[in-house]
C-alpha atoms as a PDB file:
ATOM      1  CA  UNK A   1      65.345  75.993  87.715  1.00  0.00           C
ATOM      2  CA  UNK A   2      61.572  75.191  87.351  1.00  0.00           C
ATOM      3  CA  UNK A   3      61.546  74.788  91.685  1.00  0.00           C
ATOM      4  CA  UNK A   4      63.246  78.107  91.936  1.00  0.00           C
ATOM      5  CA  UNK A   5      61.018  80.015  89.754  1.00  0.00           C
ATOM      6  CA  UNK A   6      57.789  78.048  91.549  1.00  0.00           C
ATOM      7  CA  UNK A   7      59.371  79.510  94.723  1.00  0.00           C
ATOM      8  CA  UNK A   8      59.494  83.050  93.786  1.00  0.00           C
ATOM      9  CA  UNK A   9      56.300  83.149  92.172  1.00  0.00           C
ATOM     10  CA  UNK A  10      54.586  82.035  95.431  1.00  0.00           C
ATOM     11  CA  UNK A  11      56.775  84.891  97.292  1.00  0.00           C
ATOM     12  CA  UNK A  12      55.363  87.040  94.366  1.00  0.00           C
ATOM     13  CA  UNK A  13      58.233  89.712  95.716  1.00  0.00           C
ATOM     14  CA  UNK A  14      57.336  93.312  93.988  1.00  0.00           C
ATOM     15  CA  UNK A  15      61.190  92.828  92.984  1.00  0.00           C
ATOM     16  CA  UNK A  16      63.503  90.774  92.122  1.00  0.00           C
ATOM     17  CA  UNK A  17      67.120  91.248  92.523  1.00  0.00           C
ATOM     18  CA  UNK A  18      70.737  90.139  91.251  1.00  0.00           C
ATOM     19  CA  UNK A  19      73.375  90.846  93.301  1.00  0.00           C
ATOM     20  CA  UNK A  20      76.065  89.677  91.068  1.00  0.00           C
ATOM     21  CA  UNK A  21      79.669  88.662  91.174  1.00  0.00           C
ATOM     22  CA  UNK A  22      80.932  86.795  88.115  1.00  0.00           C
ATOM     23  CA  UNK A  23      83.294  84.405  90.177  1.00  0.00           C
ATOM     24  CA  UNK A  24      80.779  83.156  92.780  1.00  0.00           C
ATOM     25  CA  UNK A  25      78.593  81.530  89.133  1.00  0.00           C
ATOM     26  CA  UNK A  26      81.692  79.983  87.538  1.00  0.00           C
ATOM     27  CA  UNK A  27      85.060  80.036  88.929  1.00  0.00           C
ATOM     28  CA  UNK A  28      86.601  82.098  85.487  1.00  0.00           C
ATOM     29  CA  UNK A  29      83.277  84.373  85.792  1.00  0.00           C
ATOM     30  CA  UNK A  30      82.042  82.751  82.603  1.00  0.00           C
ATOM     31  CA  UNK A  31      78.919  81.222  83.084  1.00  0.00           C
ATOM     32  CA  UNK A  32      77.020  81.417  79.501  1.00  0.00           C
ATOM     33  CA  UNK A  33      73.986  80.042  80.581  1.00  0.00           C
ATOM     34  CA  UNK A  34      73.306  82.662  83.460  1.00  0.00           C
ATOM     35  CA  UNK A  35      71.801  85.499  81.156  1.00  0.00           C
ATOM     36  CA  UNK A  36      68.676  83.271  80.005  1.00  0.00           C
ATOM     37  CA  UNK A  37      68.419  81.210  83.250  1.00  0.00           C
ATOM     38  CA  UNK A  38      67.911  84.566  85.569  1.00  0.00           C
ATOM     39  CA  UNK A  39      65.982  85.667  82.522  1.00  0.00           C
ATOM     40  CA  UNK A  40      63.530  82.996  83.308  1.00  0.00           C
ATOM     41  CA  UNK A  41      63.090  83.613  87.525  1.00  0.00           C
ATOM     42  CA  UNK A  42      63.002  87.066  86.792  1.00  0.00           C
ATOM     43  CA  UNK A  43      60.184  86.733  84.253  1.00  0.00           C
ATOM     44  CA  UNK A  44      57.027  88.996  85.224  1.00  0.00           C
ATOM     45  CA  UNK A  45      58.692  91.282  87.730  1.00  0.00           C
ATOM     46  CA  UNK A  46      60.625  94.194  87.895  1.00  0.00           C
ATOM     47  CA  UNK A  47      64.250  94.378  88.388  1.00  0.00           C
ATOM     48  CA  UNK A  48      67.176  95.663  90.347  1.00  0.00           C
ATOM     49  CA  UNK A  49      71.031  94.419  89.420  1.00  0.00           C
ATOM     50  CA  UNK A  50      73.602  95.562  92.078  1.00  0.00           C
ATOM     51  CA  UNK A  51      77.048  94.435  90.147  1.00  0.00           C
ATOM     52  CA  UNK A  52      79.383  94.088  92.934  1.00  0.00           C
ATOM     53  CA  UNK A  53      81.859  93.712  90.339  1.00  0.00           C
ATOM     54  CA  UNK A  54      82.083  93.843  86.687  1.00  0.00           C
ATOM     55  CA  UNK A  55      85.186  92.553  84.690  1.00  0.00           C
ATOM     56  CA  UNK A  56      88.663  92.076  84.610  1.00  0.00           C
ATOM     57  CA  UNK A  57      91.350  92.975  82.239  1.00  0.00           C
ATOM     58  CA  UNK A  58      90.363  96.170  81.655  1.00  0.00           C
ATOM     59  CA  UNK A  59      93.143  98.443  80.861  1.00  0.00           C
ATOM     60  CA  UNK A  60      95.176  97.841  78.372  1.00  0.00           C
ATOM     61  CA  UNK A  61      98.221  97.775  80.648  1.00  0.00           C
ATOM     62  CA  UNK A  62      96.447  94.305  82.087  1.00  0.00           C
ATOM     63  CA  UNK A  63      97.975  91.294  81.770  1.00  0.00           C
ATOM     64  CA  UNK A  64      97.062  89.686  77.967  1.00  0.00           C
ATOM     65  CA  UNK A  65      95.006  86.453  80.263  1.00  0.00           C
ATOM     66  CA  UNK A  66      93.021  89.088  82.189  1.00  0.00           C
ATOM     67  CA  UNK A  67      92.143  90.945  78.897  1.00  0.00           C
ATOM     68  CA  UNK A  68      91.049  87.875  77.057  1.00  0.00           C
ATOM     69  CA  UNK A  69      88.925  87.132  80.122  1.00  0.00           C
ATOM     70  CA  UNK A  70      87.669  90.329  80.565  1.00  0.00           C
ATOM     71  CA  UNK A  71      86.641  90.836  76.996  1.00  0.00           C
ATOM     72  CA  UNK A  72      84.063  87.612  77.311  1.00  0.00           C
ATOM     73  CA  UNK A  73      83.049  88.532  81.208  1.00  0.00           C
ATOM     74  CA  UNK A  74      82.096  91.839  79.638  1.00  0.00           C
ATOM     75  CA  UNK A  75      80.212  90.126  77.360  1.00  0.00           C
ATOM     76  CA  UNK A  76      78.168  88.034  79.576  1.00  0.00           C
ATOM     77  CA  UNK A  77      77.537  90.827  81.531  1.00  0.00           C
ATOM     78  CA  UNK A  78      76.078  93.121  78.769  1.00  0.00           C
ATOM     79  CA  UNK A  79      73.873  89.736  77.779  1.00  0.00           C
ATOM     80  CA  UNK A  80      72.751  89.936  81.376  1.00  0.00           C
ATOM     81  CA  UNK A  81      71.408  93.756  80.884  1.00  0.00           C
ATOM     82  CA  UNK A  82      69.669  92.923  78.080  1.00  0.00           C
ATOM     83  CA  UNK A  83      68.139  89.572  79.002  1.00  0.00           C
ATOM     84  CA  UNK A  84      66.665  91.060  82.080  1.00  0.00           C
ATOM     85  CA  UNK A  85      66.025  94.656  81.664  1.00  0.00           C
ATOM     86  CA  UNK A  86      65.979  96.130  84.630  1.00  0.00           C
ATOM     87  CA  UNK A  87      64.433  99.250  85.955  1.00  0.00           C
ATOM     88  CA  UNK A  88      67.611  99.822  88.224  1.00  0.00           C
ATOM     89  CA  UNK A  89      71.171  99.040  88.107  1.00  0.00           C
ATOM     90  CA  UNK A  90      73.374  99.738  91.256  1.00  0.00           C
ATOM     91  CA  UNK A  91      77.543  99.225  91.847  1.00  0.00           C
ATOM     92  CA  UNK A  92      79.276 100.112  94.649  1.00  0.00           C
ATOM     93  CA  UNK A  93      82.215 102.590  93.237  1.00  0.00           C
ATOM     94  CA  UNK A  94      83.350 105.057  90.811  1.00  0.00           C
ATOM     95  CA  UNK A  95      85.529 102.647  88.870  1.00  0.00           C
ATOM     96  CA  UNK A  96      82.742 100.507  88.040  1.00  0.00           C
ATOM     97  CA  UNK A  97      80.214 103.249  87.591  1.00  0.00           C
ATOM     98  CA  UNK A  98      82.527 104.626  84.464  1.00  0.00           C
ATOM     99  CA  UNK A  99      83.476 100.802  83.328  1.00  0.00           C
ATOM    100  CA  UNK A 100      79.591 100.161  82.757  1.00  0.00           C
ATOM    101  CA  UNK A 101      79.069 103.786  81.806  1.00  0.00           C
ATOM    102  CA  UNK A 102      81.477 103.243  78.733  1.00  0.00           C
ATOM    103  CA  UNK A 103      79.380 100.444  77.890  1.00  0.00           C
ATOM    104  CA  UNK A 104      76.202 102.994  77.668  1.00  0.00           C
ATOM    105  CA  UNK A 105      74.982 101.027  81.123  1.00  0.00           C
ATOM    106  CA  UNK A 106      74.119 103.845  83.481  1.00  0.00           C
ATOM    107  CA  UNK A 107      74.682 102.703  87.050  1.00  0.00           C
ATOM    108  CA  UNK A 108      73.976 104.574  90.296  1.00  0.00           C
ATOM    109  CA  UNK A 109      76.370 103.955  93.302  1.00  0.00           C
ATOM    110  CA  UNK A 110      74.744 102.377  96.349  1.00  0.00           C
ATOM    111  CA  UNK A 111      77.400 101.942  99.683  1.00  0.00           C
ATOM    112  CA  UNK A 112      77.975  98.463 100.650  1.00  0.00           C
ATOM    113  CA  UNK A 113      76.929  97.978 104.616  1.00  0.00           C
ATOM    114  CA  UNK A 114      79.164  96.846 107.217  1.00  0.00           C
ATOM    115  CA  UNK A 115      79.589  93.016 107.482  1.00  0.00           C
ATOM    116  CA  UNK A 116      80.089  93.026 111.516  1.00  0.00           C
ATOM    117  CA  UNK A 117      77.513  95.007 113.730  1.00  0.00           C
ATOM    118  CA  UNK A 118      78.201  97.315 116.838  1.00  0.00           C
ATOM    119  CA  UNK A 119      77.680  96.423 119.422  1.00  0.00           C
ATOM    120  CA  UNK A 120      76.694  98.685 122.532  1.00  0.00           C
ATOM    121  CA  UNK A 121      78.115  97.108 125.328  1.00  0.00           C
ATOM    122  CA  UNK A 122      81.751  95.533 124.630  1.00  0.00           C
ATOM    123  CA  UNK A 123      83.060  92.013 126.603  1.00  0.00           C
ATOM    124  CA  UNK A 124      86.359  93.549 127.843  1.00  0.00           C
ATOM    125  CA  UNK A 125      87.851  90.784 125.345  1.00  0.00           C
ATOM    126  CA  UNK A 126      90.623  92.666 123.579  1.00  0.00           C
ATOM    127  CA  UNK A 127      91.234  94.739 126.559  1.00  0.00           C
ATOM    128  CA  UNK A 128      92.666  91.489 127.736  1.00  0.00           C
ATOM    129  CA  UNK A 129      93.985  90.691 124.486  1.00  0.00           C
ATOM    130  CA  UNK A 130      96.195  93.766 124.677  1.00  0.00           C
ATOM    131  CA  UNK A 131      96.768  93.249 128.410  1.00  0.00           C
ATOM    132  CA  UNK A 132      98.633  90.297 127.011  1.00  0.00           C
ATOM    133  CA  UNK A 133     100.972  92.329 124.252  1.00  0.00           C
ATOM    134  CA  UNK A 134     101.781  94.778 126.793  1.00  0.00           C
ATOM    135  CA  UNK A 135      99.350  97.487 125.805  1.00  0.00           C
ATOM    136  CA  UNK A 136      96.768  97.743 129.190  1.00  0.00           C
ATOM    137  CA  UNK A 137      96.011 100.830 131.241  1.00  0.00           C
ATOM    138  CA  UNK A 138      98.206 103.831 131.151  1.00  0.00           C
ATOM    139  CA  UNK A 139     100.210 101.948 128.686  1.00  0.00           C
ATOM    140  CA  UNK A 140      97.428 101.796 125.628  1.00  0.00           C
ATOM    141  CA  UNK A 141      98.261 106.078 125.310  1.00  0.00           C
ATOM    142  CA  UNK A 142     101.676 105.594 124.457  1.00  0.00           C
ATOM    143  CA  UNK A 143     100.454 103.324 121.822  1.00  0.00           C
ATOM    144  CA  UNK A 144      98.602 104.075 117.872  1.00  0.00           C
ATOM    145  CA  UNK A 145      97.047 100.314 117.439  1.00  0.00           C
ATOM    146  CA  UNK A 146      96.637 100.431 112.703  1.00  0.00           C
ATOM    147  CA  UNK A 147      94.338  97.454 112.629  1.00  0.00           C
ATOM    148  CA  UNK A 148      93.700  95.067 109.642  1.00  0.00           C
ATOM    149  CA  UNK A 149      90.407  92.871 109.111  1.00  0.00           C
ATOM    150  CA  UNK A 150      90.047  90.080 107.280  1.00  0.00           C
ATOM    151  CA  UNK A 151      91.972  89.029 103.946  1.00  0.00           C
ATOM    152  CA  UNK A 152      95.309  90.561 103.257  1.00  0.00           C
ATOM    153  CA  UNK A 153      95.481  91.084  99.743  1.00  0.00           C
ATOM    154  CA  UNK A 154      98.386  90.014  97.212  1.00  0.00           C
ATOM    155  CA  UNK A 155      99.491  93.370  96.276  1.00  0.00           C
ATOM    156  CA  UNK A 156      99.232  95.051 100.207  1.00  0.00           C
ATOM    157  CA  UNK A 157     102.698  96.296 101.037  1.00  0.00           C
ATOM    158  CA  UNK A 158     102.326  98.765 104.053  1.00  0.00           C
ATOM    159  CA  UNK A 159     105.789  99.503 104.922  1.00  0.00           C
ATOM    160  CA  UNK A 160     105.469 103.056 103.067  1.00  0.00           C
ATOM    161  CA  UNK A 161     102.438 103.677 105.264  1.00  0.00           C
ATOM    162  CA  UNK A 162     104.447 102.266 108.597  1.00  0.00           C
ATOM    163  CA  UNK A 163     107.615 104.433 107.915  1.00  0.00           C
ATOM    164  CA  UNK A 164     105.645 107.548 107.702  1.00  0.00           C
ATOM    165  CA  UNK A 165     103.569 106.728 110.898  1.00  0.00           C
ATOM    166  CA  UNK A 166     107.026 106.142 112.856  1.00  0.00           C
ATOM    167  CA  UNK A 167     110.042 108.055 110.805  1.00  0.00           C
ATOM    168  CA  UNK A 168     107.816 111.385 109.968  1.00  0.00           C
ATOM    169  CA  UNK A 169     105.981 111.566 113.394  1.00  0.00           C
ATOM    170  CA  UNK A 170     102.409 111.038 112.011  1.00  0.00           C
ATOM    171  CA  UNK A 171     102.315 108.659 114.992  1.00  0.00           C
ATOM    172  CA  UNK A 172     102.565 111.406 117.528  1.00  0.00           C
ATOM    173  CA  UNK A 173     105.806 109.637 118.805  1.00  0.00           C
ATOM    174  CA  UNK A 174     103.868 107.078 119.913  1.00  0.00           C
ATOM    175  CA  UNK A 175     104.805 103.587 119.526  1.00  0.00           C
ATOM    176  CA  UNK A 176     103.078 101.643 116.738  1.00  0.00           C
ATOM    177  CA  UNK A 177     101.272  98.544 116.661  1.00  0.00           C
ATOM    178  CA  UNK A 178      99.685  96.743 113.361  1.00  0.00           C
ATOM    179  CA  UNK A 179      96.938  94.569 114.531  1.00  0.00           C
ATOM    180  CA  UNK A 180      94.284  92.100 112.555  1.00  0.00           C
ATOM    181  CA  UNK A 181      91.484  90.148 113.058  1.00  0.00           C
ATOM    182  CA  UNK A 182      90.036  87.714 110.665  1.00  0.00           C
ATOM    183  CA  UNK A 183      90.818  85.579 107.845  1.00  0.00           C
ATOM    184  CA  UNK A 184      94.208  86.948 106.619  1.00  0.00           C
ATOM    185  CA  UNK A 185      95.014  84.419 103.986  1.00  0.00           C
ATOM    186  CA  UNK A 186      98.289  83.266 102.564  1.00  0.00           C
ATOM    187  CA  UNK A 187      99.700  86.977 102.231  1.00  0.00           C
ATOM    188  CA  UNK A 188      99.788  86.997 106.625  1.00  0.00           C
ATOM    189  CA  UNK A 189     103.774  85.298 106.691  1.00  0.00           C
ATOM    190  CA  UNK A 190     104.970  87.467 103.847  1.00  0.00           C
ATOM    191  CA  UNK A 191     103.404  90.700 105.622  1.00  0.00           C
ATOM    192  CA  UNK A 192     105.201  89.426 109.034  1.00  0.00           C
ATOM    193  CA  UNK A 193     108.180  88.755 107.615  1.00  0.00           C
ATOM    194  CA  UNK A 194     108.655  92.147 105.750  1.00  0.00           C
ATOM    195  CA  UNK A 195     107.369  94.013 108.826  1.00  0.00           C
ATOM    196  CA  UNK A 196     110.197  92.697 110.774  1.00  0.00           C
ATOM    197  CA  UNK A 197     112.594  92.689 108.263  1.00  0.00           C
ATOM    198  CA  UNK A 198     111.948  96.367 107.505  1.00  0.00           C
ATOM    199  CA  UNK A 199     110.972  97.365 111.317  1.00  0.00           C
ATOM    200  CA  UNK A 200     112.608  95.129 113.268  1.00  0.00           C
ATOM    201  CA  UNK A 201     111.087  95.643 116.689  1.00  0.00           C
ATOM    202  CA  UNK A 202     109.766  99.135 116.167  1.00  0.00           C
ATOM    203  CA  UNK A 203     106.379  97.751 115.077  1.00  0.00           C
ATOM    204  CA  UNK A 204     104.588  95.065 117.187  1.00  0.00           C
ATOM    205  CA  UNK A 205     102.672  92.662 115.118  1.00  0.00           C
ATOM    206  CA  UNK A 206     100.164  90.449 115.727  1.00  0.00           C
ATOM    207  CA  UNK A 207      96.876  88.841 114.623  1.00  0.00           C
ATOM    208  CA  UNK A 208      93.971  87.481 116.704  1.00  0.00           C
ATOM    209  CA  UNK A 209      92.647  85.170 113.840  1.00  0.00           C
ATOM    210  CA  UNK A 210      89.023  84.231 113.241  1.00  0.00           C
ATOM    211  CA  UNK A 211      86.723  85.801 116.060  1.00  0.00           C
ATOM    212  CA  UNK A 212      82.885  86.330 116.759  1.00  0.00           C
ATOM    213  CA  UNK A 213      81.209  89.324 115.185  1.00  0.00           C
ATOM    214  CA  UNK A 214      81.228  90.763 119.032  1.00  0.00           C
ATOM    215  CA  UNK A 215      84.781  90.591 119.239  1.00  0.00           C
ATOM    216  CA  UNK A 216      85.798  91.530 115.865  1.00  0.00           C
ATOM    217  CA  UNK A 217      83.076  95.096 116.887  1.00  0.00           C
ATOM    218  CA  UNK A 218      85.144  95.246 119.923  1.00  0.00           C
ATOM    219  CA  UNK A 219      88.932  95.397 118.034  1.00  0.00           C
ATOM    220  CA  UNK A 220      87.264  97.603 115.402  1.00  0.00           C
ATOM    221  CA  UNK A 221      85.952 100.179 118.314  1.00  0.00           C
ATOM    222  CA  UNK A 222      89.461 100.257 119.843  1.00  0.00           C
ATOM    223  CA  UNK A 223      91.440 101.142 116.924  1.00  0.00           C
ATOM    224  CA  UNK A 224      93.042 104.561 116.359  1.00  0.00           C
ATOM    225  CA  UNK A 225      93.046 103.756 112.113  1.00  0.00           C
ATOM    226  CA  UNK A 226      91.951 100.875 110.085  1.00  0.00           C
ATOM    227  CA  UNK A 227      94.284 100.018 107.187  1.00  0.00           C
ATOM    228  CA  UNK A 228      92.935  99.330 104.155  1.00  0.00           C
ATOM    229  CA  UNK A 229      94.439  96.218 102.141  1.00  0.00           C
ATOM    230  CA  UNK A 230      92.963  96.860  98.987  1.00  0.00           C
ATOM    231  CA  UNK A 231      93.972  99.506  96.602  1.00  0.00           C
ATOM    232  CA  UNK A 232      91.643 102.959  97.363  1.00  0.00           C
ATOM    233  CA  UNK A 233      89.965 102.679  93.882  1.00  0.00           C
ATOM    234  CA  UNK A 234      88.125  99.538  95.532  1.00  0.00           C
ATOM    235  CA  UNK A 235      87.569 100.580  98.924  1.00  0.00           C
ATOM    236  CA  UNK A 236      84.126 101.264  98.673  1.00  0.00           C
ATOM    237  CA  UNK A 237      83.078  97.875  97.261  1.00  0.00           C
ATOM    238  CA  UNK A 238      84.414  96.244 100.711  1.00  0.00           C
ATOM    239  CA  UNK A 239      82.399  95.056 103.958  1.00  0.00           C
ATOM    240  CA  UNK A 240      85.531  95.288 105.457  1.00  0.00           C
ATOM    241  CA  UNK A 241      86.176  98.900 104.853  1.00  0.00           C
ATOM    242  CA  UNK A 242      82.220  99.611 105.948  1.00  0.00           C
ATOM    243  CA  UNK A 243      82.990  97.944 108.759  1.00  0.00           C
ATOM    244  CA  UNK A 244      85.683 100.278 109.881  1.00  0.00           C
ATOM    245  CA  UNK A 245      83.514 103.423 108.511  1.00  0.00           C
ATOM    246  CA  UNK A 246      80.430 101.945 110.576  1.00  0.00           C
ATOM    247  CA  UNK A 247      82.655 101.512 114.035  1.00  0.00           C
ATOM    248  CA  UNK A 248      83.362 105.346 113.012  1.00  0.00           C
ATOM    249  CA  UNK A 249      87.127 104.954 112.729  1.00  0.00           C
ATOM    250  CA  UNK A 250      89.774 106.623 110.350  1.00  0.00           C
ATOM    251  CA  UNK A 251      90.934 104.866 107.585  1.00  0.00           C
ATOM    252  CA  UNK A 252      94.729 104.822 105.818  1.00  0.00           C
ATOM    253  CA  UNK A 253      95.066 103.871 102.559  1.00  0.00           C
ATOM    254  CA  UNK A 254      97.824 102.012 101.677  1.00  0.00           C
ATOM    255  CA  UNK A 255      98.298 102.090  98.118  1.00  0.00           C
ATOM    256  CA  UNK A 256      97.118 102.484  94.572  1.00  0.00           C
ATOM    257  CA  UNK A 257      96.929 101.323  90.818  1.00  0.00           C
ATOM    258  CA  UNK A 258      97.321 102.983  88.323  1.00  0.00           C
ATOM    259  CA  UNK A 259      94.198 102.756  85.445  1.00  0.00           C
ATOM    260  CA  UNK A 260      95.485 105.011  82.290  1.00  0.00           C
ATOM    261  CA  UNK A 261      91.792 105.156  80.510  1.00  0.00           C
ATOM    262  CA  UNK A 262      90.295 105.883  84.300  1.00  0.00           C
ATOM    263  CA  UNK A 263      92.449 107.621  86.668  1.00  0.00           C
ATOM    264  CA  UNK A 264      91.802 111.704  85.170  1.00  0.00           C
ATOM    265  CA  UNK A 265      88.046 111.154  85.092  1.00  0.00           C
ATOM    266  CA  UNK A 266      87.883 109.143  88.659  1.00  0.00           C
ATOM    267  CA  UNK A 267      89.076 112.200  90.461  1.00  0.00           C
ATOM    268  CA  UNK A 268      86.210 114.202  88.708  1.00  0.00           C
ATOM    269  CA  UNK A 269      83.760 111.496  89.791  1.00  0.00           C
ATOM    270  CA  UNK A 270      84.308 110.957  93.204  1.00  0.00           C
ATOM    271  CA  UNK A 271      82.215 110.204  95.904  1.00  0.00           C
ATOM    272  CA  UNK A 272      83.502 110.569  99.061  1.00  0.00           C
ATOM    273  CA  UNK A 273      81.877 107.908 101.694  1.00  0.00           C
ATOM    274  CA  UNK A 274      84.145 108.539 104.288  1.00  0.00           C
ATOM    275  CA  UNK A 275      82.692 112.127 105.394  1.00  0.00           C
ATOM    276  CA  UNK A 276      79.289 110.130 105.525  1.00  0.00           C
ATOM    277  CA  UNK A 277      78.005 109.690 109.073  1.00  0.00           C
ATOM    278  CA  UNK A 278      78.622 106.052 110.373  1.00  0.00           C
ATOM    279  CA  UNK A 279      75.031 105.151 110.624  1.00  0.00           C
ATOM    280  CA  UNK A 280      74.858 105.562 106.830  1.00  0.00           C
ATOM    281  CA  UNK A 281      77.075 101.960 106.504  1.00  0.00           C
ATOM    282  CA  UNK A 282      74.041  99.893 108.418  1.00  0.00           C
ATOM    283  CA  UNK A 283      72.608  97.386 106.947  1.00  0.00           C
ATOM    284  CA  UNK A 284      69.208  99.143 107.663  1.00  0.00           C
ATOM    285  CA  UNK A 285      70.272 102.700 106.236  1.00  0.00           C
ATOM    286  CA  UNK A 286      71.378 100.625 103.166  1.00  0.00           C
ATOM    287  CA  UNK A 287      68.667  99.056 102.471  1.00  0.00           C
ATOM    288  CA  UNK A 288      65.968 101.897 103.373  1.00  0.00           C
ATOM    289  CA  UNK A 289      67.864 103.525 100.786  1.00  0.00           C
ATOM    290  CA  UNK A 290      67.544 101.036  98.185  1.00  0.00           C
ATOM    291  CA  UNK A 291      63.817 100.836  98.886  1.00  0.00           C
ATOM    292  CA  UNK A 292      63.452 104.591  98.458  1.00  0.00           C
ATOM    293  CA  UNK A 293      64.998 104.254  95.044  1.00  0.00           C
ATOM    294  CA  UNK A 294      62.641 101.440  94.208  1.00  0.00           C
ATOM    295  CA  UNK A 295      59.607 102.800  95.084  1.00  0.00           C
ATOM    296  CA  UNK A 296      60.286 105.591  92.800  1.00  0.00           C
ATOM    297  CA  UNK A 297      59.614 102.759  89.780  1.00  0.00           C
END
């Protein structure tokens, strides 16, 4: 502690600031000591908090384990407020805006940038990718490539989304193709398996695994839509879902939760990201933004 706080006072930054997930401190997001420790770095400057996330648990139709959790996350996280004070709080979504709102926390809603960069002059590499699946030349516009990045979470379950794309027509009549790139996780054999189970051979699909930022630009670029995995209240606290809004494509959302105490006033508080204009998911318009709000201080 004392070597981190020598190291910021020689940076003598004009701010300091927390960008803070419980889980990546403690792996139950309980880590008691954090309030007083960041207390001490912060000490003599001002302050910006960006809560990427907040708590668990907190609904009351959530599981009993996630509510007892939740209650003490929420906890530490009001502790961190007070212990450090700071000029400006940020989160990146509507949810959490009206979760810390309750708790008389007022948070503005910053975007979260794209986690892979474009880049202006492609390698041809998933041209040959699809080359190799069939889907080259003419071919590729008798095709609507959905594409996936990164980690497919638990509770994804496209096959409403896929039915509608090839039993309703919202395809075009073309044939479909559900493509990823990344990370997937554990949930990647389930998916596969209910995609063909469900589809048989009316949906191609396949995933490319981990790739260079380059590459993973390039399968972004040549998508027609970009499914999201995660439910739509949390697509705007995702890197993945900047990504696709950065590359400027479409996005389909696959499902939803229900949140009893949240879902009537979410619809009133809305912010819409996706009619923003790609360049506003940069890392540079991002943080231009943030400095704006920080000067005002």
């Amino acid at each position: 502690m004392d070597i981190a706080k020598a190291w910021i006072d020689r940076f003598s930054p004009d701010w300091v600031s927390l960008q803070f997930v419980p889980y990546a401190f403690h792996p139950k997001g309980l880590c008691f000591a954090l309030p007083s420790s960041l207390r001490t770095l912060s000490d003599g400057y001002k302050v910006h908090v960006m809560f990427h996330e907040t708590w668990i648990g907190f609904t009351k139709i959530s599981p009993l384990k996630h509510r007892i959790t939740g209650f003490f996350q929420k906890h530490l996280l009001r502790r961190i407020v007070s212990e450090l004070n700071p000029e400006l709080i940020d989160t990146s979504n509507p949810l959490y805006q009206l979760q810390l709102s309750d708790e008389k926390i007022e948070a503005g809603i910053s975007p979260i940038f794209s986690n892979i960069p474009i880049y202006s002059q492609p390698s041809q590499w998933f041209a040959g990718q699809l080359a190799k699946l069939g889907i080259a030349g003419e071919e590729r516009a008798s095709w609507e490539l959905l594409g996936i990045f990164g980690t497919i979470h638990p509770e994804f379950a496209p096959l409403d989304l896929l039915s509608e794309r090839i039993e309703s027509g919202s395809s075009g009549g073309k044939k479909v193709a559900l493509l990823g790139i990344g990370r997937a996780g554990a949930g990647l054999e389930k998916l596969k398996g209910q995609v063909h189970e469900r589809f048989g051979g009316d949906v191609l699909i396949h995933f490319f695994g981990e790739e260079t930022p380059e590459h993973i630009s390039e399968f972004i670029g040549s998508l027609d839509y970009g499914v999201a995995t995660m439910p739509t209240e949390f697509m705007d606290k995702s890197g993945t879902i900047a990504a696709f809004r950065a590359h400027g494509i479409p996005i389909l959302e696959s499902h939803s939760v229900f949140l009893p105490e949240y879902d009537g006033r979410l619809k009133k508080s809305v912010v819409d990201f996706a009619d923003r204009d790609p360049s506003n998911y940069t890392a540079e318009f991002v943080s231009g933004q943030l400095a704006e709000a920080m000067g005002r201080f």
